[in-house]
PDB file of N, CA and C in Angstrom:
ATOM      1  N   UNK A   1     123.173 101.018 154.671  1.00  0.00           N
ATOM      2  CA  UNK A   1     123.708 102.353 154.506  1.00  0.00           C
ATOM      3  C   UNK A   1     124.055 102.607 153.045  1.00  0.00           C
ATOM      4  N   UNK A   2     124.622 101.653 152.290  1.00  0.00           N
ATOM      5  CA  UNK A   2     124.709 101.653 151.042  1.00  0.00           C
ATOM      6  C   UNK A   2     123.888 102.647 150.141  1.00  0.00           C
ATOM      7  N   UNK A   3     122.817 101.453 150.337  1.00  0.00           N
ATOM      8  CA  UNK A   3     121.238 101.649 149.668  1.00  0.00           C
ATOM      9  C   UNK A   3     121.175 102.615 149.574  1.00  0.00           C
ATOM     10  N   UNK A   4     121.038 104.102 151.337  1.00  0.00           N
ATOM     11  CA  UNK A   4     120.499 104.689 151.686  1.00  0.00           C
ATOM     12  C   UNK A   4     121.413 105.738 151.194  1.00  0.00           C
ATOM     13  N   UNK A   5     122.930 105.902 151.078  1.00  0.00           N
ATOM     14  CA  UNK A   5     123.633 106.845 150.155  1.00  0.00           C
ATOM     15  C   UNK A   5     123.266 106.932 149.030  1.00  0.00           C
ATOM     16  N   UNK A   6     123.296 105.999 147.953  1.00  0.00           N
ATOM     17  CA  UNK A   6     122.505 105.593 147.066  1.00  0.00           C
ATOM     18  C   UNK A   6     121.366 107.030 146.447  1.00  0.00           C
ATOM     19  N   UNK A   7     120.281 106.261 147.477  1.00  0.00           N
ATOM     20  CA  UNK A   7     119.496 106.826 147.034  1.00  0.00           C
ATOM     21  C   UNK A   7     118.975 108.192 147.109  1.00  0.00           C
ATOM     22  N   UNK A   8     119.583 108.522 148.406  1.00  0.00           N
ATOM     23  CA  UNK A   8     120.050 110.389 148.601  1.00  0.00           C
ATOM     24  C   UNK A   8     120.447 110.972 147.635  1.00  0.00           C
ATOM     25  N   UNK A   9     121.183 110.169 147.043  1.00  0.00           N
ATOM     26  CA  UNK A   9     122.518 110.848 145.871  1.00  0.00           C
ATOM     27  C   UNK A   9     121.464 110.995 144.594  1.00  0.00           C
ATOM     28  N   UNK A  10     120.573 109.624 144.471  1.00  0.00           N
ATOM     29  CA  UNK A  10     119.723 110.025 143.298  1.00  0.00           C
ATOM     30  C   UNK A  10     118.582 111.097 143.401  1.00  0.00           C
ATOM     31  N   UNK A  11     117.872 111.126 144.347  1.00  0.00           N
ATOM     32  CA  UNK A  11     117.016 112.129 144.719  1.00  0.00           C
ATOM     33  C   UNK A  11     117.781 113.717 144.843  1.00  0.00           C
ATOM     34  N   UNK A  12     119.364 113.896 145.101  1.00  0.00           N
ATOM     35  CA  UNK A  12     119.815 115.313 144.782  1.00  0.00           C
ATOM     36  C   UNK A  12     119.503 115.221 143.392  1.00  0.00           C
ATOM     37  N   UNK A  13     120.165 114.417 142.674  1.00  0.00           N
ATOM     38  CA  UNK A  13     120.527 114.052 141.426  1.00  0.00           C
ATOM     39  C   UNK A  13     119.261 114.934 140.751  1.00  0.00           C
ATOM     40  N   UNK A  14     118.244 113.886 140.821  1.00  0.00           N
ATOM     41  CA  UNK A  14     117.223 114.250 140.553  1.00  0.00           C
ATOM     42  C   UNK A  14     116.253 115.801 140.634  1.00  0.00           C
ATOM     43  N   UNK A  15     116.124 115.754 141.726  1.00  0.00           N
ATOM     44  CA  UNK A  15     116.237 117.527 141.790  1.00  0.00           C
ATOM     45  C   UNK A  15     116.902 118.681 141.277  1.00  0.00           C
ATOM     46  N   UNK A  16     118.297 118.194 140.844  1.00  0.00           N
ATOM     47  CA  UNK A  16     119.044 118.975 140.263  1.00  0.00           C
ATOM     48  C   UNK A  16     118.734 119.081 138.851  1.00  0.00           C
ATOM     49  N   UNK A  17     118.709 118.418 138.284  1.00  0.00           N
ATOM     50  CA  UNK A  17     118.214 118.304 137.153  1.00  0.00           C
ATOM     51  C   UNK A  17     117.016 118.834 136.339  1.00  0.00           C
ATOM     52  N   UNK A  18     115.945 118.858 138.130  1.00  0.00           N
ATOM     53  CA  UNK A  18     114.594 119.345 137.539  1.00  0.00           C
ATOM     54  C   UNK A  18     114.804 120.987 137.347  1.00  0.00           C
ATOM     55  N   UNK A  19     115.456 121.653 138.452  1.00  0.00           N
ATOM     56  CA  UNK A  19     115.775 122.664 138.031  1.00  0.00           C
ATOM     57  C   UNK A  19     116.916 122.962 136.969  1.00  0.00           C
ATOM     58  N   UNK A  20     117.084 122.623 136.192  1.00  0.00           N
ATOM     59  CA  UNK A  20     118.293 122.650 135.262  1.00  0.00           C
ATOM     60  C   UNK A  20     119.695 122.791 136.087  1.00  0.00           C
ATOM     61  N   UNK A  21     119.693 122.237 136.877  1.00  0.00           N
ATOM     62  CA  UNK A  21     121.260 122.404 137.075  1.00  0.00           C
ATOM     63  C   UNK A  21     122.029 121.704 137.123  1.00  0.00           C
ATOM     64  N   UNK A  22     123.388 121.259 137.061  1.00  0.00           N
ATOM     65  CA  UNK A  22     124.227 119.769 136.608  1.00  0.00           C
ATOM     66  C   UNK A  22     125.558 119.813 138.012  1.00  0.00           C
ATOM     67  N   UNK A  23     125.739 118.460 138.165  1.00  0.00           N
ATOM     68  CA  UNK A  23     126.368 118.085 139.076  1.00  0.00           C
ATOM     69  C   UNK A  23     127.769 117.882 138.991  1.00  0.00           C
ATOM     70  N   UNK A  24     128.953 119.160 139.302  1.00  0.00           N
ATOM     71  CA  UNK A  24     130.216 118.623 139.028  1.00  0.00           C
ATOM     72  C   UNK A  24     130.198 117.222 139.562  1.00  0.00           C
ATOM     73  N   UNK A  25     131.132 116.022 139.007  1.00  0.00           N
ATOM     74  CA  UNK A  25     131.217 114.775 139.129  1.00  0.00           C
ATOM     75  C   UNK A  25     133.050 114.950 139.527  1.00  0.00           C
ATOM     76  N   UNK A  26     133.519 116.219 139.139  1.00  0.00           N
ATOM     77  CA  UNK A  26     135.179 116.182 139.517  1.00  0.00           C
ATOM     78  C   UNK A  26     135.325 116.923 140.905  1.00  0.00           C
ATOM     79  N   UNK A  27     133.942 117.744 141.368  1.00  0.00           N
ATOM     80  CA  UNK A  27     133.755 118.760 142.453  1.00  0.00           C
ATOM     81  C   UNK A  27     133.555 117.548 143.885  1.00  0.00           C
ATOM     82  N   UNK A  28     131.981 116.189 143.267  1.00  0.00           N
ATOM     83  CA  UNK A  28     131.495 115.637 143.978  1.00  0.00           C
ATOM     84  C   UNK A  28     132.530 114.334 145.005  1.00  0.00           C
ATOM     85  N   UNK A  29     131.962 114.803 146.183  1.00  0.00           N
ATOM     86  CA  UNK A  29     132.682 113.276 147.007  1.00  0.00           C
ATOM     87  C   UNK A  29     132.002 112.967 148.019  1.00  0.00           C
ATOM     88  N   UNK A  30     132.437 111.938 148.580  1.00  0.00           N
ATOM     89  CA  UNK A  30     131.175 111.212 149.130  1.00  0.00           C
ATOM     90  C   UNK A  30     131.939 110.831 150.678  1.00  0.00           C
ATOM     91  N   UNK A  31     131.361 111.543 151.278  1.00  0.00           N
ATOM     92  CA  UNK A  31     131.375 111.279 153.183  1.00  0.00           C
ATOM     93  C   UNK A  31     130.423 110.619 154.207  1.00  0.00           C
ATOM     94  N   UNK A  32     130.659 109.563 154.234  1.00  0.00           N
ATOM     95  CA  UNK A  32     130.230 108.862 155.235  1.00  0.00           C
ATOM     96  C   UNK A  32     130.493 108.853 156.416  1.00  0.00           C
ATOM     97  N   UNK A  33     129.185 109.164 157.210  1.00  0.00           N
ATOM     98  CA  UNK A  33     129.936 108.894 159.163  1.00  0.00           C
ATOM     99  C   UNK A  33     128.860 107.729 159.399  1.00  0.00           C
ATOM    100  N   UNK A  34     129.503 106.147 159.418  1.00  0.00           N
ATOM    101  CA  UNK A  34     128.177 105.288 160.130  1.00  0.00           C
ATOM    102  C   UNK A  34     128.237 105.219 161.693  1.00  0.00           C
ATOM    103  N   UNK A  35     127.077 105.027 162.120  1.00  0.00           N
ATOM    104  CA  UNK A  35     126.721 104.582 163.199  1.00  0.00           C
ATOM    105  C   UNK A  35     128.365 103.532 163.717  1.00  0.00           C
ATOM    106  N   UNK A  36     128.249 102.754 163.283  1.00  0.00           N
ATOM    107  CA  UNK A  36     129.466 101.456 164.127  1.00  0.00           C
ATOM    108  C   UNK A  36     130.462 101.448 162.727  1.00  0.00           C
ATOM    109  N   UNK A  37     132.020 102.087 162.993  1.00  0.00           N
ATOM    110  CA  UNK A  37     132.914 102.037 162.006  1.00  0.00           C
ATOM    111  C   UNK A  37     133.421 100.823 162.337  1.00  0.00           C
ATOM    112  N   UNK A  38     133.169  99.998 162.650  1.00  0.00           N
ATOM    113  CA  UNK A  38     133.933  98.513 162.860  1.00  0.00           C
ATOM    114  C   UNK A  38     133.297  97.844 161.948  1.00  0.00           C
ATOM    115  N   UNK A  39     131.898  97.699 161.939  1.00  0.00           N
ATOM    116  CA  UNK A  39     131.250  96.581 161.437  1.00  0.00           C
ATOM    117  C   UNK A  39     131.133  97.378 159.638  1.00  0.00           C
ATOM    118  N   UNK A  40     131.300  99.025 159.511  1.00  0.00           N
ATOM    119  CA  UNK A  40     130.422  99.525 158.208  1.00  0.00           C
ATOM    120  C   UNK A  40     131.429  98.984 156.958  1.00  0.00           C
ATOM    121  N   UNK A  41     131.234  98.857 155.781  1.00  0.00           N
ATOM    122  CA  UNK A  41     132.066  98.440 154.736  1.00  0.00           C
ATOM    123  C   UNK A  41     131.731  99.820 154.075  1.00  0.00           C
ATOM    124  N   UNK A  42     132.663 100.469 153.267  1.00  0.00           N
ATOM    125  CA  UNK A  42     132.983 101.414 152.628  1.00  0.00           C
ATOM    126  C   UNK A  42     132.044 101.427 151.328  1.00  0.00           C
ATOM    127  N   UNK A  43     131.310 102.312 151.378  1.00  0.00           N
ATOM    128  CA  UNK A  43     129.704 102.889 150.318  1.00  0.00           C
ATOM    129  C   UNK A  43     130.302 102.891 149.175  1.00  0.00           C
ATOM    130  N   UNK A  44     130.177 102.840 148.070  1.00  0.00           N
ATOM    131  CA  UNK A  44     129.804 102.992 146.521  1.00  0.00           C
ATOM    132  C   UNK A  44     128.729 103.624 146.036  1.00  0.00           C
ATOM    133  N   UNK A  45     128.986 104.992 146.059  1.00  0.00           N
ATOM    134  CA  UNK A  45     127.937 105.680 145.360  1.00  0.00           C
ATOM    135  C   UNK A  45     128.027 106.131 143.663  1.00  0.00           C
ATOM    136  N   UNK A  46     126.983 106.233 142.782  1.00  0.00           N
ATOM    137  CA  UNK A  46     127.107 106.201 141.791  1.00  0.00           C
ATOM    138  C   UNK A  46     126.648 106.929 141.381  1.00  0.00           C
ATOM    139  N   UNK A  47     127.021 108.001 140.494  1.00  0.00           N
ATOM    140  CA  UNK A  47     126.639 108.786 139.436  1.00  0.00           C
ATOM    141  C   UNK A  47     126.360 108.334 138.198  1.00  0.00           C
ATOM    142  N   UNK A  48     125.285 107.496 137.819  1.00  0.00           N
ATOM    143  CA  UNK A  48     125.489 107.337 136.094  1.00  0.00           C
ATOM    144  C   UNK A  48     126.445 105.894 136.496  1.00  0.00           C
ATOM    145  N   UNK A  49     127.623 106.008 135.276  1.00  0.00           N
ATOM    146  CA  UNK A  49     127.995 105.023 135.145  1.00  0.00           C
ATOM    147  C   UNK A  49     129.603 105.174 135.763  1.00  0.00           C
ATOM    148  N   UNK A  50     129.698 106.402 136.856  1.00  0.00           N
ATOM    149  CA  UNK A  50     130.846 106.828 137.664  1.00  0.00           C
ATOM    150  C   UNK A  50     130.660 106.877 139.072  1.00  0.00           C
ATOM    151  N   UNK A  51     132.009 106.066 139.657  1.00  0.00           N
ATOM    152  CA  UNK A  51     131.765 106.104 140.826  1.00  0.00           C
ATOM    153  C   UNK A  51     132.524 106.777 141.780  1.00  0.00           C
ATOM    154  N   UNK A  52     131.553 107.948 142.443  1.00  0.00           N
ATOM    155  CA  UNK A  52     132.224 108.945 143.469  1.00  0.00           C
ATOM    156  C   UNK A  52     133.261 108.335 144.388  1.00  0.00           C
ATOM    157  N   UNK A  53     133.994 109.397 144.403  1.00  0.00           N
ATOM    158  CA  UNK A  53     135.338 108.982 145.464  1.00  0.00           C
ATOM    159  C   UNK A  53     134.744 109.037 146.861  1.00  0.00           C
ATOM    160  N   UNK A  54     135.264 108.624 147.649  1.00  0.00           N
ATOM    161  CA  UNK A  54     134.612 108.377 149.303  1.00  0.00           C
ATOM    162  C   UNK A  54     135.690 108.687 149.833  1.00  0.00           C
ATOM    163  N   UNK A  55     135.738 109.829 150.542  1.00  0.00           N
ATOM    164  CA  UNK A  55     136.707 110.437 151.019  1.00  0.00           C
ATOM    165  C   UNK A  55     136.284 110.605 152.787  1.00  0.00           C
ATOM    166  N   UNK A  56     137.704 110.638 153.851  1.00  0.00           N
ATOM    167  CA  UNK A  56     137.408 110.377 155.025  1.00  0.00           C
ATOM    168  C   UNK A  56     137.146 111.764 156.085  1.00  0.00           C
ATOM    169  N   UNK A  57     137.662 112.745 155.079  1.00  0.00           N
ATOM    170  CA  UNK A  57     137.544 114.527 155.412  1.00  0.00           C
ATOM    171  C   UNK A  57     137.233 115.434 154.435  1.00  0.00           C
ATOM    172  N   UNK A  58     136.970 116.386 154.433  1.00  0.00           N
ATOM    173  CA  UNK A  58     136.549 117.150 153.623  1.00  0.00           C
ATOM    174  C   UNK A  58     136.413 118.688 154.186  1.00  0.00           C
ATOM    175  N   UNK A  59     136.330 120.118 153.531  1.00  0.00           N
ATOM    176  CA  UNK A  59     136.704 120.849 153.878  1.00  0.00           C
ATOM    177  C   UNK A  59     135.418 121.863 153.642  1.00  0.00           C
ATOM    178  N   UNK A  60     134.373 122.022 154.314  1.00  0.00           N
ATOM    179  CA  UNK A  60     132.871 122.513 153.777  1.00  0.00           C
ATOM    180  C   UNK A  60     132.629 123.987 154.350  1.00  0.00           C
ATOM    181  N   UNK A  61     132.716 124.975 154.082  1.00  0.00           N
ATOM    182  CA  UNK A  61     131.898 126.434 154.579  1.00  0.00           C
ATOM    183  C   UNK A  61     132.782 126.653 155.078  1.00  0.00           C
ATOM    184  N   UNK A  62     134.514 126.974 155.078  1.00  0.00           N
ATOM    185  CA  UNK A  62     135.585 126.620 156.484  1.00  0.00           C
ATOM    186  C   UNK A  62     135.372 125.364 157.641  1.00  0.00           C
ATOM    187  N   UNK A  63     134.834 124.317 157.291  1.00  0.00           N
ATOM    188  CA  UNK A  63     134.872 124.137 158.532  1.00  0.00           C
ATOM    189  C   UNK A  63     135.196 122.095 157.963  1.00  0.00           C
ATOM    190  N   UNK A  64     136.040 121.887 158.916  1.00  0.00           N
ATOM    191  CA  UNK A  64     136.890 120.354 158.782  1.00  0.00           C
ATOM    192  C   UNK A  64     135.617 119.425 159.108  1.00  0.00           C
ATOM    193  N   UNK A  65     135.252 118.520 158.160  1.00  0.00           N
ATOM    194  CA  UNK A  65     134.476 117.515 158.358  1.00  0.00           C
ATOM    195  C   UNK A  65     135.002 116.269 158.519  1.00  0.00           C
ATOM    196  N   UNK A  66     135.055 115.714 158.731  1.00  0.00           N
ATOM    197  CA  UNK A  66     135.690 113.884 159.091  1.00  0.00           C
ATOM    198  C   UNK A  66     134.281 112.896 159.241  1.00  0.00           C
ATOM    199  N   UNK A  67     134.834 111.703 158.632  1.00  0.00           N
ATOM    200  CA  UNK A  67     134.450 110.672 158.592  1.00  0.00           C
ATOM    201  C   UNK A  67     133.610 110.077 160.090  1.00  0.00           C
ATOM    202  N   UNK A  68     134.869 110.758 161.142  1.00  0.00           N
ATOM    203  CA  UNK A  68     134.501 109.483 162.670  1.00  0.00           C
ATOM    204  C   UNK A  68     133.814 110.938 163.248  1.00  0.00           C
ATOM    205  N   UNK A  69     133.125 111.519 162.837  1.00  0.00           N
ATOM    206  CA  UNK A  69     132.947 112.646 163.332  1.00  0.00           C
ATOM    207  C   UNK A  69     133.802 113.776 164.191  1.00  0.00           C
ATOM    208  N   UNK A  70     134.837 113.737 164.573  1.00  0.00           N
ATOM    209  CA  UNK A  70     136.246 114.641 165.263  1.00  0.00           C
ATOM    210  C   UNK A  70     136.192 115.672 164.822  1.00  0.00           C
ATOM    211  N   UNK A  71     136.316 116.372 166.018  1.00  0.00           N
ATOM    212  CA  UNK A  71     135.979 118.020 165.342  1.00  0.00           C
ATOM    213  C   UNK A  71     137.603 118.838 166.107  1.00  0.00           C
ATOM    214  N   UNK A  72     138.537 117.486 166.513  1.00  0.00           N
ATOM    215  CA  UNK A  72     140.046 117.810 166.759  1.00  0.00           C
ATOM    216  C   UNK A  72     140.562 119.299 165.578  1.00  0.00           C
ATOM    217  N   UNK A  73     140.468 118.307 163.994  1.00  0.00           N
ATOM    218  CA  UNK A  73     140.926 119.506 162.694  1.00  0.00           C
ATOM    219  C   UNK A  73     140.503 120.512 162.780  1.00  0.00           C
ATOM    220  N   UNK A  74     139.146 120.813 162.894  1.00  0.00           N
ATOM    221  CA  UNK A  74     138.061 121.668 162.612  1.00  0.00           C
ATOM    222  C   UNK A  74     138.633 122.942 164.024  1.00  0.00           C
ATOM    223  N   UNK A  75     139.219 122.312 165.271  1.00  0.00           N
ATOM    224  CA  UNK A  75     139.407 123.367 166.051  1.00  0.00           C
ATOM    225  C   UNK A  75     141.011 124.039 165.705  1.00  0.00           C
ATOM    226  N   UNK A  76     141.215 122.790 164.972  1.00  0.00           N
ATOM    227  CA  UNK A  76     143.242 123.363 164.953  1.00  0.00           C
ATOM    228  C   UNK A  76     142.839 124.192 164.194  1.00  0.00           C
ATOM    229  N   UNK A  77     141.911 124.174 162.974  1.00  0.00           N
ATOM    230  CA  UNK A  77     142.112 125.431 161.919  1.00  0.00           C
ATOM    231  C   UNK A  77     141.608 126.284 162.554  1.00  0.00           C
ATOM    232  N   UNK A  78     140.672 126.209 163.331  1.00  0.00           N
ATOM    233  CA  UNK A  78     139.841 127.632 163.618  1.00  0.00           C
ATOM    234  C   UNK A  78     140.694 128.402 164.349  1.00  0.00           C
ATOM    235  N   UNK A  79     141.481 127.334 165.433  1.00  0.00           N
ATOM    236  CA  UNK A  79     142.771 128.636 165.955  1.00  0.00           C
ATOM    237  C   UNK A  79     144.308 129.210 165.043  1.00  0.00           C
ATOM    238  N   UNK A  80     144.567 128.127 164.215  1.00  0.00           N
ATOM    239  CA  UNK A  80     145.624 128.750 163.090  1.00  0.00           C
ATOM    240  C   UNK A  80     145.167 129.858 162.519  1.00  0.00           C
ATOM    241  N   UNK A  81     143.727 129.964 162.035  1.00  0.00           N
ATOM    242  CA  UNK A  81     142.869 131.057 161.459  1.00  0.00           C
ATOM    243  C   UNK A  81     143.118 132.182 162.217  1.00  0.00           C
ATOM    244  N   UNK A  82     142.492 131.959 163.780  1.00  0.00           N
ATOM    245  CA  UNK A  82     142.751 133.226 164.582  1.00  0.00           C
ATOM    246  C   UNK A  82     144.361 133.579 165.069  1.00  0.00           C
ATOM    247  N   UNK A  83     144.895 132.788 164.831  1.00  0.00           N
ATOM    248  CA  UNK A  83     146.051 133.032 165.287  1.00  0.00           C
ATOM    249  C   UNK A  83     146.953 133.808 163.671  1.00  0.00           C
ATOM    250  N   UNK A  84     146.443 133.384 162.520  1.00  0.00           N
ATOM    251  CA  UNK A  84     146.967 134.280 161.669  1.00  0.00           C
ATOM    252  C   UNK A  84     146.191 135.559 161.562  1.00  0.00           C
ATOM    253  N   UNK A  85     144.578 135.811 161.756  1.00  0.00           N
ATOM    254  CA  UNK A  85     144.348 137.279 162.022  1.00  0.00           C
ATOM    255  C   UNK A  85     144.900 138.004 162.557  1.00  0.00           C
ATOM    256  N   UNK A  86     145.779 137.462 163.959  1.00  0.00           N
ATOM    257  CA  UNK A  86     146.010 137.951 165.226  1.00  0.00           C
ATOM    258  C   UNK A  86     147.261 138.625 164.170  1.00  0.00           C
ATOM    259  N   UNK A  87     148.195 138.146 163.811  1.00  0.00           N
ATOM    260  CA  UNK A  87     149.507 137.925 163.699  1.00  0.00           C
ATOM    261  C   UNK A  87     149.435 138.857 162.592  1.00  0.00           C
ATOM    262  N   UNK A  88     148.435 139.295 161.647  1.00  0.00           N
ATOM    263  CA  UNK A  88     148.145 140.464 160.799  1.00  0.00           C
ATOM    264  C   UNK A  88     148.022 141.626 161.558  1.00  0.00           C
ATOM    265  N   UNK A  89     146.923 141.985 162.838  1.00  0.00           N
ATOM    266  CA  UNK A  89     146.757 142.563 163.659  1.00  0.00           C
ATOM    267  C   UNK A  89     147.834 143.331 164.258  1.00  0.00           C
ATOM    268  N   UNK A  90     148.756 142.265 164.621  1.00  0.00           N
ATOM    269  CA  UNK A  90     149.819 142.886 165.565  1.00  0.00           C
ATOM    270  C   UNK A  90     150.760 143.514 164.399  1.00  0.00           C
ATOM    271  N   UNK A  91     151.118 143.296 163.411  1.00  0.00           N
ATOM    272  CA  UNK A  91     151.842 143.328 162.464  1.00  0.00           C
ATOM    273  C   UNK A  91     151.555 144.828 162.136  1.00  0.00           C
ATOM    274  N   UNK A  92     150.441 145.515 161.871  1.00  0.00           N
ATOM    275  CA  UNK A  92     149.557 146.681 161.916  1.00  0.00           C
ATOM    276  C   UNK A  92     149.102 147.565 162.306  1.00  0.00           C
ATOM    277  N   UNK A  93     148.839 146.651 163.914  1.00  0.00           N
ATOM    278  CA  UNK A  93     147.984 147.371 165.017  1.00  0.00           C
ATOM    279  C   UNK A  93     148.964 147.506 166.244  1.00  0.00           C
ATOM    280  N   UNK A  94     148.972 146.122 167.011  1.00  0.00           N
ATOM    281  CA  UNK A  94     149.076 146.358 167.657  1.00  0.00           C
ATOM    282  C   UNK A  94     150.757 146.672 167.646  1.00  0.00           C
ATOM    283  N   UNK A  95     151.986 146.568 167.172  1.00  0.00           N
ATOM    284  CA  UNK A  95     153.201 146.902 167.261  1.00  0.00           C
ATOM    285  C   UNK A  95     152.997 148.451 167.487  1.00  0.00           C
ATOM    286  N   UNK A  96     152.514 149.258 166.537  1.00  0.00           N
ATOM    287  CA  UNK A  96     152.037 150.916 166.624  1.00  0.00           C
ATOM    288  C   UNK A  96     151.764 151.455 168.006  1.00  0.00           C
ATOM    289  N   UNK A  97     153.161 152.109 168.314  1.00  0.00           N
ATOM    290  CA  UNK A  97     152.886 152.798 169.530  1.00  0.00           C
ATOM    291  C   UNK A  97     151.914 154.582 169.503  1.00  0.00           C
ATOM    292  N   UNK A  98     151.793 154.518 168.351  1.00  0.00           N
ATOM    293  CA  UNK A  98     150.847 155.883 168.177  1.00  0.00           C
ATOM    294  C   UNK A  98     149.604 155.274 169.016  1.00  0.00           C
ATOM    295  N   UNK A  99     148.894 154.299 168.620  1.00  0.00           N
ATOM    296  CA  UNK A  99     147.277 153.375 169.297  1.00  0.00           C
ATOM    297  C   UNK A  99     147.731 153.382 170.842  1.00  0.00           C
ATOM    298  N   UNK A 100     146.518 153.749 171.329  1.00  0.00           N
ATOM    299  CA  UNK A 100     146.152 154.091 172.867  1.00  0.00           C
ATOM    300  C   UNK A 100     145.989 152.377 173.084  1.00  0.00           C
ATOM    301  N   UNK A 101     146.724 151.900 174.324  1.00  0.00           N
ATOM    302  CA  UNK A 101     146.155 150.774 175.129  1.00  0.00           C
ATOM    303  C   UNK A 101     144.682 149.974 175.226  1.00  0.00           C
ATOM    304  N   UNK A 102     143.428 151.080 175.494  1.00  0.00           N
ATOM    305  CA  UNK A 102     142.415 150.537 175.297  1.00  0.00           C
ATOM    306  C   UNK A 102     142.116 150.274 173.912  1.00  0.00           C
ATOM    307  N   UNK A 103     142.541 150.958 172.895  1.00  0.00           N
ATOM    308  CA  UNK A 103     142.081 150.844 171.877  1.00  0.00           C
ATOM    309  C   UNK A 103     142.538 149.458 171.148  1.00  0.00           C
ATOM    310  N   UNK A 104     143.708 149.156 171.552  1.00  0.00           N
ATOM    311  CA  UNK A 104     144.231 147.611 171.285  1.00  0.00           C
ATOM    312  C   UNK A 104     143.526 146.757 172.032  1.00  0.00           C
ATOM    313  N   UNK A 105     143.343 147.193 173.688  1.00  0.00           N
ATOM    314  CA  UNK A 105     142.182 145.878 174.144  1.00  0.00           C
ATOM    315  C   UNK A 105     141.356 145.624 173.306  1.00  0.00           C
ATOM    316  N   UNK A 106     140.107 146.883 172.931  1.00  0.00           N
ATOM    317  CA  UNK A 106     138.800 146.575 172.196  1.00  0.00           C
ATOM    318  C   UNK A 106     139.250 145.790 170.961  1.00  0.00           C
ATOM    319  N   UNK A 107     140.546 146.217 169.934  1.00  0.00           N
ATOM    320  CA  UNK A 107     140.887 145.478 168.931  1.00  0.00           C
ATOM    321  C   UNK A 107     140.820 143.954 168.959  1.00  0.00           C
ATOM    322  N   UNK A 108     141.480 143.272 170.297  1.00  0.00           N
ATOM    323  CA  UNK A 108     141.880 142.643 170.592  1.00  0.00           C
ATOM    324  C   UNK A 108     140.405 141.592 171.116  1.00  0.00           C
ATOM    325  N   UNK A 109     139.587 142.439 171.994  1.00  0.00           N
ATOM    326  CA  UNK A 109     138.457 141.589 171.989  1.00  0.00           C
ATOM    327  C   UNK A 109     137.552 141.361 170.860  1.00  0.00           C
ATOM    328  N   UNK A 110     137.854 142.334 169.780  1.00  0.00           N
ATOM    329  CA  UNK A 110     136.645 141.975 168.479  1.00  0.00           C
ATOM    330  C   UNK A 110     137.395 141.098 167.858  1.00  0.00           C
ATOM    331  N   UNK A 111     138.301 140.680 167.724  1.00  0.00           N
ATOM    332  CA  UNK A 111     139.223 139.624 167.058  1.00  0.00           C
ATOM    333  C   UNK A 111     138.446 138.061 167.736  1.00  0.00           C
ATOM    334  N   UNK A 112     138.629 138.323 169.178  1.00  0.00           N
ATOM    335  CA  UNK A 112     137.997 136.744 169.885  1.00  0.00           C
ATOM    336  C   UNK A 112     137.064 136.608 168.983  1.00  0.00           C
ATOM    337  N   UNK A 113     135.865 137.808 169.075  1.00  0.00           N
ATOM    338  CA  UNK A 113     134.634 137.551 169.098  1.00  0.00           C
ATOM    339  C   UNK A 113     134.180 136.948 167.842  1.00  0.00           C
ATOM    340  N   UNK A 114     135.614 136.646 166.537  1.00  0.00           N
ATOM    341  CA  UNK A 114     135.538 136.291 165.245  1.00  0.00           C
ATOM    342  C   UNK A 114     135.626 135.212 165.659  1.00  0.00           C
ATOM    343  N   UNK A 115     135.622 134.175 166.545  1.00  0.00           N
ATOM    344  CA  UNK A 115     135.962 132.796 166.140  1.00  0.00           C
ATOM    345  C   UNK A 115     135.841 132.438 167.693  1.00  0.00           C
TER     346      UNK A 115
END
């Protein structure tokens, strides 16, 4: 697995480069999920003559990545998320007794339909 981080990392590397573009090294980190976390020893990947941090989560497009693959984080945020839209919503919407009933349902179902 080493090897095989390794050499992923040089082939971005590489590509990046061909198109002129450069690789934050303070941006870059390095996530591993192996097959068997008992037996895997922790990767060393290398940039040059620097070696990326190997980190066990990470935070990509919104969405919680982990190491053992657990997608536990990834759902707590997605409902803290909806649960702070919500909590804007009501703050706005739905407290306002001027807004008709249905019109808070429909509010209320396009909110689900975000997440």
């Amino acid at each position: 697995m080493q090897a095989d981080a390794q050499h992923l990392f040089n082939r971005f590397s590489d590509s990046a480069i061909r198109f002129g573009l450069t690789i934050s090294l303070k941006k870059t980190e390095v996530l591993l999920q192996p097959v068997d976390r008992l037996t895997s020893t922790p990767a060393v990947v290398m940039a040059g003559e620097t070696a990326l941090p190997v980190v066990q989560r990470f935070c990509y497009l919104g969405s919680v990545l982990s190491s053992d693959a657990n997608i536990d984080e990834d759902v707590s945020s997605c409902i803290a998320k909806a649960s702070y839209s919500f909590g804007r919503l009501a703050r706005h919407r739905w407290d306002d007794h001027g807004i008709r009933l249905d019109t808070k349902v429909a509010l209320w179902q396009s909110t689900r339909q975000l997440y």
